[in-house]
Structures are given as C-alpha cells and as structure tokens.
Protein backbone atom coordinates (compact mmCIF):
# COMPACT_ATOMS: atom_id res chain seq x y z
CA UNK A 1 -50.87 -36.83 -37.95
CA UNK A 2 -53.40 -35.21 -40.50
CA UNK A 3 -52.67 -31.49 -38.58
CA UNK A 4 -50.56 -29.79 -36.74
CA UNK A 5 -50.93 -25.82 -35.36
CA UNK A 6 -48.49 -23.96 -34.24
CA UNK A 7 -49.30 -20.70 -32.75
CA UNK A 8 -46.81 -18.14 -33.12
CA UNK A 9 -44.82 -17.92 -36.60
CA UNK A 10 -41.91 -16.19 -34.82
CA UNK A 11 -38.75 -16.60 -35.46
CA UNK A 12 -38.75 -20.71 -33.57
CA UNK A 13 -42.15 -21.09 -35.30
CA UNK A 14 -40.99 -20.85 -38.68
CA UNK A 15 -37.99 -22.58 -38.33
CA UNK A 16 -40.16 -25.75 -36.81
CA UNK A 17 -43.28 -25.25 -39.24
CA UNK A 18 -39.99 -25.42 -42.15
CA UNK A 19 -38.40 -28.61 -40.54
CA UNK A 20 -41.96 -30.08 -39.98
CA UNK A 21 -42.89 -29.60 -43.55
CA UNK A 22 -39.62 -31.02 -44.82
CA UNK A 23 -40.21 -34.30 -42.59
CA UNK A 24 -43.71 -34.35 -43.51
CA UNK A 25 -44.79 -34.78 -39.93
CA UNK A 26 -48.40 -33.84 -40.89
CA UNK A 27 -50.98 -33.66 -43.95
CA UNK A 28 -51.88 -30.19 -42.87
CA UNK A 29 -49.92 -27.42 -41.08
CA UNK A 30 -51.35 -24.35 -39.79
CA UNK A 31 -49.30 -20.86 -38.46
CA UNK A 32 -51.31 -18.81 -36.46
CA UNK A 33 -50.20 -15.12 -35.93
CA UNK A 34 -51.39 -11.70 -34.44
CA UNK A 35 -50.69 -10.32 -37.70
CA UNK A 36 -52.76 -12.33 -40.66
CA UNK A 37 -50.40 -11.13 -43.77
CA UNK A 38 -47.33 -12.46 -42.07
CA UNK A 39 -48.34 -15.77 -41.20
CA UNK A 40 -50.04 -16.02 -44.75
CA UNK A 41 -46.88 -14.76 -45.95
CA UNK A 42 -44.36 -17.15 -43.81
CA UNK A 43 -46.74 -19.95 -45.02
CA UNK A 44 -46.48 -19.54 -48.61
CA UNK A 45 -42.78 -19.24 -48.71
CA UNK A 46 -42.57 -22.61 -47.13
CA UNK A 47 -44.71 -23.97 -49.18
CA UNK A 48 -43.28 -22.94 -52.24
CA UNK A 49 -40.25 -24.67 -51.53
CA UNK A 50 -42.26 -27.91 -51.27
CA UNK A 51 -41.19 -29.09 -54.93
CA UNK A 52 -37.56 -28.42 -54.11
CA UNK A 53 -37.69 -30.54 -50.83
CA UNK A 54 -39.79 -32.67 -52.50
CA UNK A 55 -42.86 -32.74 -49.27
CA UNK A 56 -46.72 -33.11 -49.75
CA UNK A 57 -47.67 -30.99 -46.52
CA UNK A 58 -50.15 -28.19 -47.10
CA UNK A 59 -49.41 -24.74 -45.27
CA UNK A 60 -51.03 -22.39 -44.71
CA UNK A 61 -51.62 -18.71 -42.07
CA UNK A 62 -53.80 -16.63 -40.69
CA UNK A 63 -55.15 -15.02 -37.33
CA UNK A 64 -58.49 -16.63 -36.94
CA UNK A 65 -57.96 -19.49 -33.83
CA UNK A 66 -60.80 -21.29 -35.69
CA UNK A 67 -58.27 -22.29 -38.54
CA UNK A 68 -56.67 -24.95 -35.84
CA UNK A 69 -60.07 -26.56 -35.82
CA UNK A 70 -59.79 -30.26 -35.04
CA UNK A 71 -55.59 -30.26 -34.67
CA UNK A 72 -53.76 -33.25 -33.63
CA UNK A 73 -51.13 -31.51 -32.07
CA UNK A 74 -51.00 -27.96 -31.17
CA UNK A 75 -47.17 -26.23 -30.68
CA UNK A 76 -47.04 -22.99 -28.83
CA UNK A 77 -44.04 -21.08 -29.74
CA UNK A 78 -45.81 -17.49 -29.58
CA UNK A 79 -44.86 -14.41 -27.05
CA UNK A 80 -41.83 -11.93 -26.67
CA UNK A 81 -38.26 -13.06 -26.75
CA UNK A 82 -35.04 -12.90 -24.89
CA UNK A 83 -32.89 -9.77 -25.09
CA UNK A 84 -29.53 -9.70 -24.26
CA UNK A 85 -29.43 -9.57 -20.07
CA UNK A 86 -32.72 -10.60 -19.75
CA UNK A 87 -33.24 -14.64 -18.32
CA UNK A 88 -35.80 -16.62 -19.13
CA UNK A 89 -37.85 -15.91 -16.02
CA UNK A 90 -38.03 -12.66 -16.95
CA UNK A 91 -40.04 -13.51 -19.61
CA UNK A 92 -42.71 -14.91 -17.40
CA UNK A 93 -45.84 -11.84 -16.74
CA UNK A 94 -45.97 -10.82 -20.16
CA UNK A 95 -45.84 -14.20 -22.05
CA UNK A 96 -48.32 -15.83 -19.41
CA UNK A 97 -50.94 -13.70 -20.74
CA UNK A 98 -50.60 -14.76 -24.46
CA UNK A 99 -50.34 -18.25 -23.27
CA UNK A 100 -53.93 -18.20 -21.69
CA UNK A 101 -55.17 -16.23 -24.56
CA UNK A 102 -53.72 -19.41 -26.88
CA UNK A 103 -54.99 -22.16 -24.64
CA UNK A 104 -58.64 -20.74 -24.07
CA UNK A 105 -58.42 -20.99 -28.03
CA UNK A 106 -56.97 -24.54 -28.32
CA UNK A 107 -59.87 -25.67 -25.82
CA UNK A 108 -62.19 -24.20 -28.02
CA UNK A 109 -61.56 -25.44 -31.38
CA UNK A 110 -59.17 -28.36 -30.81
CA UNK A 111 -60.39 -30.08 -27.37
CA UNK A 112 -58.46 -33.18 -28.57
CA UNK A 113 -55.14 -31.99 -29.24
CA UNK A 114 -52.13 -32.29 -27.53
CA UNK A 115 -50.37 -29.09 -26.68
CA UNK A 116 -46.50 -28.90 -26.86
CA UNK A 117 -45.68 -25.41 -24.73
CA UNK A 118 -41.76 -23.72 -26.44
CA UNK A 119 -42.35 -20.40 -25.31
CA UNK A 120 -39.83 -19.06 -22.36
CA UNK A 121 -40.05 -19.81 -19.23
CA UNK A 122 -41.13 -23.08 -20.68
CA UNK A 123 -41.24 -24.92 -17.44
CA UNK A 124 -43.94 -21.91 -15.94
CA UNK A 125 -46.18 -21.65 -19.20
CA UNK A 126 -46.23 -25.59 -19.20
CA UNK A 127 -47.56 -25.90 -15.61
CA UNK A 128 -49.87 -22.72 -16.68
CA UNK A 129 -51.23 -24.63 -19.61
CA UNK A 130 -51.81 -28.00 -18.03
CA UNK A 131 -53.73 -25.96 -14.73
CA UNK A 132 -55.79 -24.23 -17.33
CA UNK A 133 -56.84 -27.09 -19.68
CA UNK A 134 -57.64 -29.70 -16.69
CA UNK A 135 -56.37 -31.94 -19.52
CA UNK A 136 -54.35 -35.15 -18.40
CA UNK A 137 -50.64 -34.48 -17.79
CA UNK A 138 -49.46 -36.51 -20.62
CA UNK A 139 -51.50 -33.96 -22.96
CA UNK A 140 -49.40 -31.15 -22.10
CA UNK A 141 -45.40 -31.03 -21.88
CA UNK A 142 -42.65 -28.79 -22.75
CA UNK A 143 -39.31 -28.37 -24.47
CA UNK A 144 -36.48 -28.08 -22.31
CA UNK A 145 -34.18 -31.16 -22.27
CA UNK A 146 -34.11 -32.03 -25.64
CA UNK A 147 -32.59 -28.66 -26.63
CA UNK A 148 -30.45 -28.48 -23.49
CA UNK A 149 -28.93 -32.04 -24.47
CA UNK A 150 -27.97 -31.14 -27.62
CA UNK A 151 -26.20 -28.46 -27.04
CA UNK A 152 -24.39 -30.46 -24.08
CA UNK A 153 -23.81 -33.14 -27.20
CA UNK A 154 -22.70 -30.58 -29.55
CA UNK A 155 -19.68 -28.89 -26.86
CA UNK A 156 -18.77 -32.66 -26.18
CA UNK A 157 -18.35 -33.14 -29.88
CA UNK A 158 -16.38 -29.98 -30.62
CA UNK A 159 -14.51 -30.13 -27.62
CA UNK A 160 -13.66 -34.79 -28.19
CA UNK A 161 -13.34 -34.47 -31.84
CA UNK A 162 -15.86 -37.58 -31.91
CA UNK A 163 -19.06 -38.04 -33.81
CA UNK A 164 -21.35 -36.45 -32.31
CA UNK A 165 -23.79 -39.50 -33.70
CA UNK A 166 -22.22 -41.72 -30.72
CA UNK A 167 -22.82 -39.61 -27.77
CA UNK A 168 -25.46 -39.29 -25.78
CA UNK A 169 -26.48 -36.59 -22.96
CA UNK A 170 -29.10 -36.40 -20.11
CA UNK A 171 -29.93 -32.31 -18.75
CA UNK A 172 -32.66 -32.16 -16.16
CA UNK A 173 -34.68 -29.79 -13.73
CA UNK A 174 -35.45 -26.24 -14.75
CA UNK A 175 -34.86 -24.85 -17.92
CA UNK A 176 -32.63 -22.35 -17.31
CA UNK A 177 -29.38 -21.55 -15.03
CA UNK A 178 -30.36 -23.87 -12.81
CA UNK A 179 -30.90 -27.09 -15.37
CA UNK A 180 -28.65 -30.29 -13.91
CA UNK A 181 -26.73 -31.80 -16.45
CA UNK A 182 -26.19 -35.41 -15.96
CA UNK A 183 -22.70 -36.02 -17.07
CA UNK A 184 -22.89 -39.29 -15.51
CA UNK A 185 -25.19 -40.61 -17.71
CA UNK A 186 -23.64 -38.78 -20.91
CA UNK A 187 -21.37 -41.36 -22.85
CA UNK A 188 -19.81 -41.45 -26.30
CA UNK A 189 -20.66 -44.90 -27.71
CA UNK A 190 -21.57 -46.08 -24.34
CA UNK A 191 -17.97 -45.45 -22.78
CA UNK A 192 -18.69 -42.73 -20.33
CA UNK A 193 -17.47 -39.07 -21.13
CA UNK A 194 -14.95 -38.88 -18.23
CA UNK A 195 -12.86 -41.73 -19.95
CA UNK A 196 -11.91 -38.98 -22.26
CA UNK A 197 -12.31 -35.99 -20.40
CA UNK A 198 -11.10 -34.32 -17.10
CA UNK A 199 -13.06 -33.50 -14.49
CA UNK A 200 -12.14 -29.51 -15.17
CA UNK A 201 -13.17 -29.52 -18.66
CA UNK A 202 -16.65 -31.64 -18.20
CA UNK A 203 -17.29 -28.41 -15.80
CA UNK A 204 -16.26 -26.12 -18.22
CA UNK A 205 -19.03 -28.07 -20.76
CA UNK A 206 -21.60 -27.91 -18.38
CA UNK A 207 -21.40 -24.40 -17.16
CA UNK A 208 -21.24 -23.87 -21.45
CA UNK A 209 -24.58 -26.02 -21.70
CA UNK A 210 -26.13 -23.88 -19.16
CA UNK A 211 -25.20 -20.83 -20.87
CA UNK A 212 -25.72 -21.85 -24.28
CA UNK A 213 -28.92 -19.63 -24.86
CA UNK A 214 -27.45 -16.66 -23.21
CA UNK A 215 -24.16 -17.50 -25.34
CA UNK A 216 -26.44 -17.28 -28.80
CA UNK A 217 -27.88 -14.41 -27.79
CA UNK A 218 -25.46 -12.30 -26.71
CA UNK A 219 -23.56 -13.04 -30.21
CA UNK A 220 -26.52 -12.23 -32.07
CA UNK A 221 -28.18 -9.82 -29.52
CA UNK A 222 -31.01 -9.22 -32.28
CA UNK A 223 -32.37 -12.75 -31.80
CA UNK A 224 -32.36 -15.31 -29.09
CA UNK A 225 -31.15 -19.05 -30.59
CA UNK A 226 -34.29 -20.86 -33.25
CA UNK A 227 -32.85 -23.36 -35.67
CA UNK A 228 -31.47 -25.77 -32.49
CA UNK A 229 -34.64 -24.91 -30.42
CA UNK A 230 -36.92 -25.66 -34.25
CA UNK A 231 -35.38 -28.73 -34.21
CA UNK A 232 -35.13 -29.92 -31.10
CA UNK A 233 -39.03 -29.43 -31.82
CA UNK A 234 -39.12 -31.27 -34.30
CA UNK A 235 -37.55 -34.49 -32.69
CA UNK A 236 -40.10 -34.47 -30.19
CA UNK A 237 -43.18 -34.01 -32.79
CA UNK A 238 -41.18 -36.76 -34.80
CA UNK A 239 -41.18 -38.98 -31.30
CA UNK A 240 -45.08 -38.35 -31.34
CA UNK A 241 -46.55 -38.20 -34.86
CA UNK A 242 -44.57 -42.09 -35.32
CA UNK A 243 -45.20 -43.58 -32.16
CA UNK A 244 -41.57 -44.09 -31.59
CA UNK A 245 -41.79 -44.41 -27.61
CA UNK A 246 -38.47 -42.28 -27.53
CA UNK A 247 -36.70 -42.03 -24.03
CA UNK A 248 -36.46 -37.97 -24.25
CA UNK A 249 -36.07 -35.54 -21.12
CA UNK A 250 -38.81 -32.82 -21.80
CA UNK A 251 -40.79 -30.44 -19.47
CA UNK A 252 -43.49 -32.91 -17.78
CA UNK A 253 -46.34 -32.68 -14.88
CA UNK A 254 -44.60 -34.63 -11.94
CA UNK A 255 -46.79 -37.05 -9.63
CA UNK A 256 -44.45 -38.14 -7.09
CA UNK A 257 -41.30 -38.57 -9.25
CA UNK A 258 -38.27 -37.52 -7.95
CA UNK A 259 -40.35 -36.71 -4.35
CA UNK A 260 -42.03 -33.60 -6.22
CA UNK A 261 -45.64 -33.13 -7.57
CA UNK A 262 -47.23 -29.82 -8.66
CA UNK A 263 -45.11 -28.68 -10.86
CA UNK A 264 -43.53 -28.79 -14.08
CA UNK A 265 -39.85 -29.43 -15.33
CA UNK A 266 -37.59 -31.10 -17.24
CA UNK A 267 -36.96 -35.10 -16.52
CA UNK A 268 -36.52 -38.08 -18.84
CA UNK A 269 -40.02 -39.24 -20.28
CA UNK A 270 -41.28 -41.74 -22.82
CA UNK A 271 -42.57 -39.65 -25.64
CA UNK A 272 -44.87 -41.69 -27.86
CA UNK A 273 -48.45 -41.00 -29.46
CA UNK A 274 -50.43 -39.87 -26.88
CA UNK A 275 -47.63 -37.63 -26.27
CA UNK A 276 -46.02 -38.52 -22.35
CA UNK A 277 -46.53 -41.88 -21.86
CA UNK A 278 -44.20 -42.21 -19.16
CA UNK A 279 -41.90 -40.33 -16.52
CA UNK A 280 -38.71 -42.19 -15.61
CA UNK A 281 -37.63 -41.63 -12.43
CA UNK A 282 -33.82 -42.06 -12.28
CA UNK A 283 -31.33 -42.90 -9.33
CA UNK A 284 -29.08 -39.65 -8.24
CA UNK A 285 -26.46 -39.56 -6.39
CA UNK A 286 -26.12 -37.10 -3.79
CA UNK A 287 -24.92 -34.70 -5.90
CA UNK A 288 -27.52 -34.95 -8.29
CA UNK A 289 -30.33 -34.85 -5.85
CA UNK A 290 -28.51 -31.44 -4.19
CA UNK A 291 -28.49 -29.77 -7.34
CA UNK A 292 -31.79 -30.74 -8.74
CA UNK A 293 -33.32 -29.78 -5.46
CA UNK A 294 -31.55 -26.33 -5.82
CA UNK A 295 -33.51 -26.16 -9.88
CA UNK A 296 -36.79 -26.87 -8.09
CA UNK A 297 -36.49 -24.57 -5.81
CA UNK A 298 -35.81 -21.70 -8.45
CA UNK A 299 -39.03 -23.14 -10.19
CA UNK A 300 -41.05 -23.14 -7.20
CA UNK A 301 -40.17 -19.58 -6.12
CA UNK A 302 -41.00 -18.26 -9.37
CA UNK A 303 -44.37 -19.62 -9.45
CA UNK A 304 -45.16 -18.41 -6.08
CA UNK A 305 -43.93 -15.00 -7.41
CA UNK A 306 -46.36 -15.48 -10.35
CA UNK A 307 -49.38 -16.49 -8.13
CA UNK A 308 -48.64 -12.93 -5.84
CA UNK A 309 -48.99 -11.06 -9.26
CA UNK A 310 -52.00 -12.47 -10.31
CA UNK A 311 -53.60 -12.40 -7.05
C-alpha cells in the first residue's frame, strides 16, 4: 500500500504505526491526533529509528483530517480506554462520538479507503462505522479474534510447554466476556488440544482467554493491554497490504451467516486486498451454537441500548 492512516496515536496506535513501519506495510504512514505536537512528536521518534530497523516508510503527525488524503487503508484506534472495573461496553457512548467524528473525516478525504475499526467496544463502533459510511461490508471490519486467539495460543503454549508456532486457535462472537472460544478447532500441529489437555484445564484457558484484557489491565491498572492488540493489528494489515487471503476471525458485517444479519462480530473471514473477501460459516455443535447465541445476544442488547440513547 502507498498509505496508511491511523487515527489515534494512543497508546495501540503507536505501538501499530511502530510495527507497521518496521514491516514496511506502506510507503507513507500518517498519525492523526487531537493534539498536533504529540502526533508530530510520536511520528518523529519512529522515524528516527528507521536506520536502526533498517525501513523506508515515511511518518509523519498532525491534527488536520486532510493529511489522510487519498489513504489506502485507514486504522481507527482513537477514543478513551479501559480502566480497571470498567468492560468494554462501557466504553461505548463516549467513544461512539469520536468514531463518527473520524468516519465523517475518512469519507471526506479518503472515500476509497478501507477502514479497520480497534477502538473498544470494537464489535459496536464496527457496525457504527459500516451504518455510517454505506460502504460495502467488506470495507469495514474489526479486530477482535485475532487478538483473542493469540492470547488463547499464548496460555496453551505456557500452560503445554509446546511451540507456540504449531498451534492454532479459533475465538468467536463478541469481543468481550461473552467471546466463544473454539477449543475444538484449536490444535497443536494439527493433533487437537484435548490430546494433551484435560477437560478442567482447557476451561481454565478459556475462562483465562476471556479475561485476558481485564487480566492486563488490572496488573497494569494505568494502561489497558497495546503491544498484543498493535500486533494483532498488524497481522491483519499484513493479511491485506500482501494479498495473502489469510483465514483470520475478525469483527465482520454478517448476511445470513451463522442465521444472523445486522450486526457485527467476530467470525472466521478471508482477509485479502480488498480487505473481507469472505465470511466462513462454520459447523457448531450444540454447544457452540448455545454459547454463541448467548454473545449475540449481549451484542444485540447493547446496540438497542445505544439506539435508546441516541434517540
């Protein structure tokens, strides 16, 4: 990609616009702030590490929305954090109003771009963006999977001893306490995980996945988590920017799959250049289908509470 914006050089933003750099993912790489001198700031000391890392990418920051003028791929990673206590719902009134700010701006100057939505609740803000911009749905998606799989991978890893290069996880639905993980599709080198693990201790792992945020947060109750969520980022921009036609689960418009349309969450897509090129629609078991019905039913009720606030 020649540019890439991302609005919000936060904490998550400048760990992503660092990792992007490093990968040169882009030519050029724009942080847009509030606050001009800090994103000018943030900028410079990323690039001045460029001949240490050894990239070509050319940063820079500012406030103007203009600057993002003619992006190829627009990351929103701007609005106010967790704090210890709080969930990510609660997040929702005061971070949907610099989301619509943002998006009235990335219509305006970069009508082409895709729009990757990071900002908590990230399954809300998506649907938000994608209602606002008309766009197609496979212009606008989310993080959420990607980051929830990873950590799922990482407590598999600490808790097996194995590589974490051979396993592999699957978390769905809502991004948040009610998120499904799949631990019948996670594996480590194919061989599924309950070949090595009982079934007390893959529920321990999964209640630890869905608490991993909260986990980080409480440890470091000045910050929420950003290197894993930067670079769970970056994976997906990585998934785009090459054309690599990745199978990763991210926040995605749903047309009929899984019986749900009109709404946004996490399910395993095809992420390639034109960003979603494909929803797949997996089989559940019973199980599965309980507890992602249960997710979308937390998702639901908290837009409806959204749309009674804004009415």
């Amino acid at each position: 990609m020649k540019k890439i914006t991302i609005i919000g050089p936060g904490r998550v933003g400048e760990s992503t616009a660092q990792i992007i750099a490093k990968m040169e993912l882009c030519r050029e790489l724009i942080l847009l702030g509030r606050q001009a001198g800090k994103a000018k700031g943030i900028a410079l000391d990323i690039q001045e590490s460029a001949p240490l890392f050894g990239f070509d990418t050319r940063i820079s920051g500012g406030a103007d929305p203009a600057a993002m003028a003619d992006s190829d791929l627009v990351i929103f990673t701007a609005g106010l954090a967790r704090k210890p206590g709080m969930s990510r719902s609660d997040l929702v009134d005061a971070n949907l109003a610099v989301l619509h700010e943002a998006v009235d701006n990335v219509m305006r100057y970069a009508p082409n771009a895709l729009l990757l939505i990071v900002t908590n609740p990230v399954d809300v803000l998506t649907y938000h963006a994608w209602r606002q911009t008309g766009w197609g749905r496979h212009r606008v998606f989310g993080l959420s999977g990607v980051l929830d799989s990873a950590r799922m991978a990482s407590f598999i890893a600490l808790e097996t001893g194995f590589s974490v290069k051979a396993i592999n996880t699957l978390v769905i639905g809502g991004h948040g306490d009610a998120m499904v993980p799949l631990t019948r599709y996670a594996s480590i080198n194919g061989i599924p995980i309950n070949q090595f693990l009982d079934a007390g201790t893959i529920e321990r792992l999964v209640e630890q996945t869905r608490k991993g945020g909260a986990e980080i947060l409480a440890l470091k109750e000045s910050s929420s988590a950003y290197d894993s969520p930067a670079a769970s980022v970056a994976a997906m921009v990585d998934a785009v920017v090459r054309n690599r036609r990745r199978i990763l689960p991210c926040v995605a418009i749903l047309d009929g799959e899984y019986g749900e349309r009109d709404i946004a969450m996490g399910v395993p897509t095809v992420l390639a250049g034109n960003g979603v090129e494909r929803v797949l629609e997996l089989p559940l078991i019973a199980e599965e289908s309980e507890a992602l019905a249960r997710s979308v039913a937390t998702l639901r009720q908290t837009l409806r509470n959204v749309h009674e606030i804004s009415s």
